[in-house]
Protein backbone atom coordinates (compact mmCIF):
# COMPACT_ATOMS: atom_id res chain seq x y z
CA UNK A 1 -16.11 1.37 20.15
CA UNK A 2 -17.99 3.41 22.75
CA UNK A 3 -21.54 4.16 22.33
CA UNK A 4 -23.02 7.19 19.95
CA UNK A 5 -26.24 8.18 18.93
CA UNK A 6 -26.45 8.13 15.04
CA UNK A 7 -27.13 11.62 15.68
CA UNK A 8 -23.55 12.37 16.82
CA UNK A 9 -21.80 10.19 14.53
CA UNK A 10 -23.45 11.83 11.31
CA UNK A 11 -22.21 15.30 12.78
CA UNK A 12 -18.94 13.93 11.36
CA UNK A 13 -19.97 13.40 8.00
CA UNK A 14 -19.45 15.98 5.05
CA UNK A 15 -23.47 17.15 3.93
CA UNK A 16 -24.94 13.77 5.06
CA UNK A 17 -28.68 12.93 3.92
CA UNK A 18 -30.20 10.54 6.80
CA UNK A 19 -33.43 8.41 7.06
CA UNK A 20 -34.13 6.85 9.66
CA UNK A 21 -33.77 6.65 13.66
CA UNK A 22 -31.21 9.34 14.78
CA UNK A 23 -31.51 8.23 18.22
CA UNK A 24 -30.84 4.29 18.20
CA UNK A 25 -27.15 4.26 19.72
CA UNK A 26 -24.11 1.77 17.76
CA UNK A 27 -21.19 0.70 19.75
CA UNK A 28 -19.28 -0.90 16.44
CA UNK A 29 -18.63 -1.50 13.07
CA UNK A 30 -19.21 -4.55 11.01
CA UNK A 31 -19.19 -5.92 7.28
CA UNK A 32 -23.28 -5.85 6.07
CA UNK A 33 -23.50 -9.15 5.88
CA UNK A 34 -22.44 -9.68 9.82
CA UNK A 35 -23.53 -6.34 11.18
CA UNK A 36 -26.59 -6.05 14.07
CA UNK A 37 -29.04 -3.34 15.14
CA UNK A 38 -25.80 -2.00 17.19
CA UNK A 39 -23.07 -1.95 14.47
CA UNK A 40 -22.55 1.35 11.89
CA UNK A 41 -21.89 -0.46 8.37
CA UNK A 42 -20.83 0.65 4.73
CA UNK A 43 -21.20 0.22 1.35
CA UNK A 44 -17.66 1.07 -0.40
CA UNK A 45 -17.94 -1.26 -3.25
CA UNK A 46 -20.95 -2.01 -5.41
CA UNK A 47 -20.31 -5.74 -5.78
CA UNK A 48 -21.70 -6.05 -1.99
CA UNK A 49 -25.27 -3.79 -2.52
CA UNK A 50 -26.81 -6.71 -2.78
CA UNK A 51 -26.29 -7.26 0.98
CA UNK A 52 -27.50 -3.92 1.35
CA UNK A 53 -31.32 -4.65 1.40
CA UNK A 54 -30.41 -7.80 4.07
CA UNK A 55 -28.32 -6.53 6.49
CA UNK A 56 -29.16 -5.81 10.08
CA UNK A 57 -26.96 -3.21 10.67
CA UNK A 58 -28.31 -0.06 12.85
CA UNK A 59 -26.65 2.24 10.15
CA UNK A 60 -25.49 1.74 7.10
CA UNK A 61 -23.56 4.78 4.87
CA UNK A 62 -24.69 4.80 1.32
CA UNK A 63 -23.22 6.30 -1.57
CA UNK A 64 -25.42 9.84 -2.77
CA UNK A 65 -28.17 8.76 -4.90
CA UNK A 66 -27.75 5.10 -3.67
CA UNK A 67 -31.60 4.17 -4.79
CA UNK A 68 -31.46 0.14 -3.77
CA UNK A 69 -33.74 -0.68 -0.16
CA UNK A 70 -32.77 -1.08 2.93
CA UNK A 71 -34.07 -2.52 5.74
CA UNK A 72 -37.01 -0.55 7.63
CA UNK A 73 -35.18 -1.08 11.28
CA UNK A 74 -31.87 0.59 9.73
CA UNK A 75 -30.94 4.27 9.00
CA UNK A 76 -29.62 4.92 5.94
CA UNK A 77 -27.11 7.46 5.79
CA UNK A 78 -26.35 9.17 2.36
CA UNK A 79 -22.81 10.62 1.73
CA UNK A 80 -20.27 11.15 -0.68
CA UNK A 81 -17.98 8.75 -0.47
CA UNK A 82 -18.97 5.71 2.54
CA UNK A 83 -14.69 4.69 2.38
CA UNK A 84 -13.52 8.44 3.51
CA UNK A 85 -16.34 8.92 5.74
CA UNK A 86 -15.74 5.86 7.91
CA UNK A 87 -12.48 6.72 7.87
CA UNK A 88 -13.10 9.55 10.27
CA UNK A 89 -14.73 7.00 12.98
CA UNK A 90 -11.79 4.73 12.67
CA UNK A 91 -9.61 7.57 13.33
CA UNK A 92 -11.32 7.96 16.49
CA UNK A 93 -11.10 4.26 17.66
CA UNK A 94 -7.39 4.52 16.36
CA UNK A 95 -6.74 7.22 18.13
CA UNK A 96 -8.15 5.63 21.58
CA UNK A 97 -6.93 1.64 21.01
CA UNK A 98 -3.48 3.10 20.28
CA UNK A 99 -2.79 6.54 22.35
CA UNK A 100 -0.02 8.45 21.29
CA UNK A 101 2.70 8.16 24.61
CA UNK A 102 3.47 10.84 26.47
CA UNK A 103 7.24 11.94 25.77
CA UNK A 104 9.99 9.56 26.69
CA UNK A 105 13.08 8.16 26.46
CA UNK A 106 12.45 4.43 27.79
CA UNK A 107 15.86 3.31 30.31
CA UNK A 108 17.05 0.65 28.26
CA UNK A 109 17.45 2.69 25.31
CA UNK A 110 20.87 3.11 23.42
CA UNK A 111 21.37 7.05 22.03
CA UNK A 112 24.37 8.50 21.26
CA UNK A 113 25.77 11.53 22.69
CA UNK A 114 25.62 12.70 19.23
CA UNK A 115 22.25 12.38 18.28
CA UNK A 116 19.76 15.12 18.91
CA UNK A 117 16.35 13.67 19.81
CA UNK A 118 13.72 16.30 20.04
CA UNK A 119 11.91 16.51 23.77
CA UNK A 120 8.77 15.80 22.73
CA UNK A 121 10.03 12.38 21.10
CA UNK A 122 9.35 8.79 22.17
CA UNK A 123 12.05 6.62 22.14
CA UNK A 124 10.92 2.93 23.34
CA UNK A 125 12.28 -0.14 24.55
CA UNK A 126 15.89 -1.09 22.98
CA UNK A 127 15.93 1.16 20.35
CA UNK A 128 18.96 2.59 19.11
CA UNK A 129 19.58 5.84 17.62
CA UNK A 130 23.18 5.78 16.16
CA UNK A 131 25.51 8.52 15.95
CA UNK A 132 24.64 12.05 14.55
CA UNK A 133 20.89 10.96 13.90
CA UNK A 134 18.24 13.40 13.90
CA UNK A 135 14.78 12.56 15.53
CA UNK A 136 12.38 15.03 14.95
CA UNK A 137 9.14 16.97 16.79
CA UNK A 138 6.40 14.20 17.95
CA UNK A 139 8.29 11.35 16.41
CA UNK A 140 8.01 7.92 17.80
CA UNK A 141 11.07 5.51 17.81
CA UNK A 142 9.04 2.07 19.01
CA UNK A 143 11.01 -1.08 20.52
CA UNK A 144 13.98 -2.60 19.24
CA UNK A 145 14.46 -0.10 16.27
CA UNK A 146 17.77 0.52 15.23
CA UNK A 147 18.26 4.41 13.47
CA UNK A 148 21.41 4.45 11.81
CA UNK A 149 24.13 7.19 11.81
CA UNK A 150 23.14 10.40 10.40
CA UNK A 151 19.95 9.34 9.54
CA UNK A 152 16.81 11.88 10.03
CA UNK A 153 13.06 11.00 11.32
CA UNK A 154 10.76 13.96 10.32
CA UNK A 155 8.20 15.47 12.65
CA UNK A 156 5.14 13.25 13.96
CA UNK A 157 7.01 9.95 11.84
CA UNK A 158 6.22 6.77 13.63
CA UNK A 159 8.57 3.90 13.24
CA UNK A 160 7.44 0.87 14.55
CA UNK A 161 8.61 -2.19 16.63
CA UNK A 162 11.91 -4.22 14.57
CA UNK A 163 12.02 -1.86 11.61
CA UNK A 164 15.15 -0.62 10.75
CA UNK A 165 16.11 3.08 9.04
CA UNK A 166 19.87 2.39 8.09
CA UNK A 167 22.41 4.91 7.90
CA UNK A 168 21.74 8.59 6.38
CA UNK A 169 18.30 7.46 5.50
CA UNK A 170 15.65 9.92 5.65
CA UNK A 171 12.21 9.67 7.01
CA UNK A 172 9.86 12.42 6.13
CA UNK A 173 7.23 13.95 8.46
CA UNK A 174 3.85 12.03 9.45
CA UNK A 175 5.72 9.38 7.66
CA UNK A 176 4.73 5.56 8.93
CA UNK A 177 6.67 2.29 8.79
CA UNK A 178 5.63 -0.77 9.60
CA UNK A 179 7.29 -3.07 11.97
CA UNK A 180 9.84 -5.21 10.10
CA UNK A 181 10.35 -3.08 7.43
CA UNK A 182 14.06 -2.45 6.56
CA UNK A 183 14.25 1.09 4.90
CA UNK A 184 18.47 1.66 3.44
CA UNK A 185 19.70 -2.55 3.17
CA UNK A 186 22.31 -2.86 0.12
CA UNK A 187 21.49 -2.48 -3.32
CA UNK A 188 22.05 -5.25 -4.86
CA UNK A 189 24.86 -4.60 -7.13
CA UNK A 190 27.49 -6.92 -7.91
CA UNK A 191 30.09 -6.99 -11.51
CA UNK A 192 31.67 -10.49 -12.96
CA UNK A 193 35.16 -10.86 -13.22
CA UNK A 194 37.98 -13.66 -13.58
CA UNK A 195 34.99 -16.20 -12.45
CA UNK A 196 33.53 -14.29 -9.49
CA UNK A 197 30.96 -11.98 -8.22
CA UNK A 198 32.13 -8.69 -6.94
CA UNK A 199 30.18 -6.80 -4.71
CA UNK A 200 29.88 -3.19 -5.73
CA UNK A 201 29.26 -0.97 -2.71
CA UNK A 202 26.46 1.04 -2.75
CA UNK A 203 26.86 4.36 -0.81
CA UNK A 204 23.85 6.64 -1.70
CA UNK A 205 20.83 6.40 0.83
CA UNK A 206 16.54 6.22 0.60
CA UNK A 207 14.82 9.34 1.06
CA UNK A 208 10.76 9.04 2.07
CA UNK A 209 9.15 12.36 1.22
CA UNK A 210 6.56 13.22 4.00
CA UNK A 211 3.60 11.69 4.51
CA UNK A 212 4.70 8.05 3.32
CA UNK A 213 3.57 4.57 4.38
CA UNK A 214 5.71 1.51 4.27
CA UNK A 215 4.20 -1.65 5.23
CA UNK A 216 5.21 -4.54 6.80
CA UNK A 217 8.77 -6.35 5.85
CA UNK A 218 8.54 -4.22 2.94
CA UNK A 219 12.19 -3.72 2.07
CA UNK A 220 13.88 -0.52 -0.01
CA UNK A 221 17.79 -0.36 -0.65
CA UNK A 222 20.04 2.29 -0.46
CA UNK A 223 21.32 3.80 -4.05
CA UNK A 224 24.24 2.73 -5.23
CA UNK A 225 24.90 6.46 -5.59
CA UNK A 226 22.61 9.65 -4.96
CA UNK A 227 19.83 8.61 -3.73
CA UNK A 228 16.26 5.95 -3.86
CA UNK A 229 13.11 8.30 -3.52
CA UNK A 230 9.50 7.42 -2.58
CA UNK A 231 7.37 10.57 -3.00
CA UNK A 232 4.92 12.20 -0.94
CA UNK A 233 2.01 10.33 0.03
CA UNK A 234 3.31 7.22 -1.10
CA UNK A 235 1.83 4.00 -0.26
CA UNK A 236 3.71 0.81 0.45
CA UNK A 237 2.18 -2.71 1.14
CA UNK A 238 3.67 -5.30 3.36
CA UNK A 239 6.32 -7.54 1.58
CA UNK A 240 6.89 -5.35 -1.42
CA UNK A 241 11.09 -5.03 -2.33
CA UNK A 242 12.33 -1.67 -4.16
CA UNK A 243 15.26 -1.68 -5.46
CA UNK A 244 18.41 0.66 -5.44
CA UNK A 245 17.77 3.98 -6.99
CA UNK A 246 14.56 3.63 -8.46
CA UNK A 247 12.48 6.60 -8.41
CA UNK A 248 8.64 6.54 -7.14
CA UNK A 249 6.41 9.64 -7.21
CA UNK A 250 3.99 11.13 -5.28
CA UNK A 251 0.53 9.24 -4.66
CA UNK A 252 1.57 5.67 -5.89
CA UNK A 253 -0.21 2.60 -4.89
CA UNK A 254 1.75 -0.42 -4.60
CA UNK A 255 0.30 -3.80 -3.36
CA UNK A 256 1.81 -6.59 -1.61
CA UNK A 257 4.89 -8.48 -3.23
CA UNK A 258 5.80 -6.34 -5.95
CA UNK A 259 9.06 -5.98 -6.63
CA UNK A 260 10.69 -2.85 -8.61
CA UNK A 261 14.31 -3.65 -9.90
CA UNK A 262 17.19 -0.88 -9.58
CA UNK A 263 16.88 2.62 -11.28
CA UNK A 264 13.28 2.48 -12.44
CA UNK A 265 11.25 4.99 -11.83
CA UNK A 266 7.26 5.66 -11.69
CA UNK A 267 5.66 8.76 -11.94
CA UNK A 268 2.60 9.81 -10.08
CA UNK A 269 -0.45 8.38 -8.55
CA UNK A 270 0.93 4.74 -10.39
CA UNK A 271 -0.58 1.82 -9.45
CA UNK A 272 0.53 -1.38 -8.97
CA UNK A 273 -0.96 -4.45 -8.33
CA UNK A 274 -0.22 -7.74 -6.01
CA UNK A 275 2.78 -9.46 -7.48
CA UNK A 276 3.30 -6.82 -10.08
CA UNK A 277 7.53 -7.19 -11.51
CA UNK A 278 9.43 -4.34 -12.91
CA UNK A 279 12.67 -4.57 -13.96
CA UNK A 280 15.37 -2.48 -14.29
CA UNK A 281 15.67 0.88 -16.05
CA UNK A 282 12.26 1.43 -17.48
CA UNK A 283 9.88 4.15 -16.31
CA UNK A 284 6.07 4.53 -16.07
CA UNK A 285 4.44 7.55 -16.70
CA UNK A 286 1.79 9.60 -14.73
CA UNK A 287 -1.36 7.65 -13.71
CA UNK A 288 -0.07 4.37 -14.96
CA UNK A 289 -1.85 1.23 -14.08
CA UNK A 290 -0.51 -2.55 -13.96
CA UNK A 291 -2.94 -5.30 -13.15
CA UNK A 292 -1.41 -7.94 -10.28
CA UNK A 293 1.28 -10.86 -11.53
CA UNK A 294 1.49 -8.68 -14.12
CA UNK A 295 5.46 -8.58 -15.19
CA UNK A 296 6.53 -5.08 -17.28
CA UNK A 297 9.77 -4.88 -19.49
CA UNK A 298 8.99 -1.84 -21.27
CA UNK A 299 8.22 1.80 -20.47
CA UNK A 300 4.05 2.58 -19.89
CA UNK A 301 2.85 6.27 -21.06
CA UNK A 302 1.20 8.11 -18.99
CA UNK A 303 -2.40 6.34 -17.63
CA UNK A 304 -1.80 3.51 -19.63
CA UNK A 305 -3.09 0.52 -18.28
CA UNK A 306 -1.97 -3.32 -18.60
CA UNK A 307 -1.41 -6.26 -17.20
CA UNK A 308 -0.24 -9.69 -18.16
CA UNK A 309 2.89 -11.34 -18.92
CA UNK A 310 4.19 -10.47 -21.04
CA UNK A 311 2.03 -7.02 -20.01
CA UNK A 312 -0.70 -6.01 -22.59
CA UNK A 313 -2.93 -3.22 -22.55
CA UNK A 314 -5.95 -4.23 -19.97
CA UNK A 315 -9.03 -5.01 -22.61
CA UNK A 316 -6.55 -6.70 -24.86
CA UNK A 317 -5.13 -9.06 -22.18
CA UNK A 318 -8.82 -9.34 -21.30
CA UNK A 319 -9.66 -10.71 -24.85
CA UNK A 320 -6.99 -13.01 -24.82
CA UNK A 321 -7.98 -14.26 -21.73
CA UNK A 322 -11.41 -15.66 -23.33
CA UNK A 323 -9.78 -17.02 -26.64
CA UNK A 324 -7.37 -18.88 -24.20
CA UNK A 325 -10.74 -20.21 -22.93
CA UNK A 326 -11.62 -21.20 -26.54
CA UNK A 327 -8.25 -22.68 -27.44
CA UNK A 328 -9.14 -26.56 -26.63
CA UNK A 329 -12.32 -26.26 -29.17
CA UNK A 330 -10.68 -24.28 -31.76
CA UNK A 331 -8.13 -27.10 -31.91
CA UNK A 332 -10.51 -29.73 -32.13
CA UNK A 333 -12.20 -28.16 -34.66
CA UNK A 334 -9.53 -27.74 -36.73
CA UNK A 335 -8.33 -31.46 -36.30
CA UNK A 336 -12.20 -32.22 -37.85
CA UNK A 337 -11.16 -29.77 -40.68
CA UNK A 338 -7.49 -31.67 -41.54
CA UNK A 339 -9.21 -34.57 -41.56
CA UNK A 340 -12.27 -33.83 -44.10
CA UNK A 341 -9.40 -32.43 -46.51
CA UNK A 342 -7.24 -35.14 -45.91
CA UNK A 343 -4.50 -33.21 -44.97
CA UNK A 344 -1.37 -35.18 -43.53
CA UNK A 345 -0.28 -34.15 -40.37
CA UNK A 346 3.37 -33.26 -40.52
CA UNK A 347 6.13 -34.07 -37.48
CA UNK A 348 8.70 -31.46 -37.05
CA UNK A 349 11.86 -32.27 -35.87
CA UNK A 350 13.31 -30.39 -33.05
C-alpha cells in the first residue's frame, strides 16, 4: 500500500468522526491484534473490541458510537459501517496489484471466425472462444479458458485463469468467476431400466444475472431443460456444486461446500452456510437462513431460520444442543431412580 496521511484516507469515508493525529502517514492494513503505528485497522465484528484498547495500529475505524478506549498513539476513526468503508481502500490496492490490461487478443489464442469479441476485450493466453460466442464491452477472457459455442460474457465480466463457461451459457455484466470454476457441466440426470443407468441428456444452459460472483471450483450444471439461474448479485463460495435447474435469487449468500440438488430454488437474499445440503425440489423463501452442515428436506418460509440435521428452527436446535450436553447425567440419574424402585431392566430383542 503506498503511503497516505490519515487525512486523505478519511476523505474517503461516508461522514467520518476522527480523533486523533490526521497527519501520521499508514502504508498498510493489518488485523488489531498485529497492526503497528503504520497500519490502518478495523473493527467489523464485536467479538474482537477487546483488542481494540491494545492494538498499535496508527488508525483504527470504529463503528458510530463505538464508546470502548483506544490507545492514545492511535486515531480513532468513527463511521458507519468499518467492513464497507475499508472496502473502498482495498479497492484501491485492488485496483493497483491487479491493473485491468489494456485491450488484447494474446497470439496463442484460439477464436473462431464466428465469434464476435468486442475491441475493447482481453482475451489471454490459450483461451478459446468457440463458435458463435459473444464477448462483451471490457470483458476479460484470462488464460486457458475455454467459452463454449454460443455462449455470451456480459460487459466488464472477468473470467479467470482454467474456468470454463460451457456452451450457450450466459455470463452477466460485472459478473466474476473464479479460476477453476466450471459454469454449464451436465446435470446429473440419469433413469433405471432393464438393470442399467441411462444417461438423460440435459440440453438447457446456466444463466448468471449481472453482477454475480462464483468462486473457486465452484461448479453449476446446465438444466436438463430451460434453464439454471443465479440472480443478480449473487454470491458463490469456492467449492460449492448447484445442481441442474435450480433456481437462486438475487442477493444470496452461499458458503463453501454447499451443495443444492436439481430444481430447487431459493428466493432472495438466502443464506447458506458452510456445508449446508439441499435436496431436490424444495424451495426457500425470501430471507431464509440455514446454519452450516445443516441438511434441509423441506421447504423454509420466508426468513425462517434453522439449522441442524435434520434442520430445526435456530433457538430450538440451540436448546437441543445443551440437553444433548445433559444426556450422559440424565441417564445416570435415571439408572439411580430404576434402581431405588426396583424396577427390572428389560432386554429387547431386535
Amino acid at each position: 500500500m503506498k503511503e497516505y496521511k490519515i487525512k486523505e484516507i478519511v476523505q474517503l469515508f461516508d461522514n467520518p468522526e476522527v480523533k486523533g493525529d490526521t497527519e501520521r502517514m499508514l502504508s498498510s492494513i493489518a488485523a488489531l491484534a498485529e497492526a503497528k503505528p503504520s497500519d490502518l485497522s478495523f473493527l467489523g465484528n464485536k467479538k474482537y473490541a477487546h483488542e481494540v484498547e491494545k492494538s498499535q495500529a496508527g488508525a483504527i475505524l470504529l463503528p458510530r458510537g463505538y464508546d470502548g478506549k483506544v490507545s492514545e498513539n492511535t486515531t480513532a476513526i468513527f463511521v458507519d459501517d468499518p467492513s464497507i468503508e475499508l472496502a473502498k481502500i482495498c479497492a484501491i490496492i485492488e485496483a493497483a496489484l491487479w491493473p485491468k490490461p489494456k485491450p488484447s487478443i494474446h497470439e496463442s489464442a484460439v477464436i473462431d471466425p464466428t465469434a464476435q469479441v468486442a475491441k475493447s476485450a482481453v482475451i489471454g493466453p490459450n483461451a478459446v472462444i468457440c463458435a458463435n460466442a459473444k464477448i462483451g464491452e471490457g470483458a476479460r477472457i484470462q488464460a486457458n479458458n475455454y467459452i463454449g459455442v454460443s455462449a455470451v460474457i456480459g460487459e466488464d465480466a472477468w473470467i479467470m485463469p482454467n474456468a470454463v463457461v460451457m456452451d450457450y451459457c450466459e455470463v452477466g455484466k460485472r459478473s466474476r468467476v473464479q479460476p477453476g470454476a466450471i459454469i454449464g457441466s451436465d446435470g446429473y440426470g440419469y433413469a433405471y431400466k432393464d438393470g442399467r443407468h441411462i444417461r438423460i441428456p440435459q440440453v438447457g444452459k446456466v444463466v448468471l444475472e449481472d453482477d454475480v460472483d462464483i468462486g473457486a471450483n465452484t461448479t453449476i450444471d446446465r438444466a436438463r431443460f430451460d434453464k439454471t439461474v443465479v440472480g443478480a448479485g449473487t454470491k458463490i463460495d469456492n467449492l460449492v456444486q448447484i445442481g441442474h435447474n435450480v433456481r437462486i435469487g438475487k442477493g444470496c449468500l452461499i458458503v463453501s461446500q454447499a451443495g443444492i440438488s436439481g430444481s430447487t430454488k431459493l428466493g432472495n437474499f438466502c443464506i447458506l452456510g458452510g456445508q449446508v445440503g439441499l435436496v431436490g425440489h424444495i424451495e426457500l423463501g425470501d430471507g431464509a437462513k440455514v446454519g452450516a452442515q445443516s441438511g434441509i428436506n423441506h421447504d423454509l418460509k420466508p426468513n425462517e431460520y434453522v439449522r441442524g440435521t435434520p434442520a430445526y428452527p435456530f433457538m430450538t436446535a440451540h436448546k437441543l444442543d445443551i440437553l444433548k450436553e445433559k444426556l450422559p447425567d440424565m441417564f445416570r440419574r435415571l439408572q439411580d431412580v430404576e434402581k431405588a424402585l426396583g424396577i427390572e431392566k428389560k432386554t429387547f430383542s431386535k
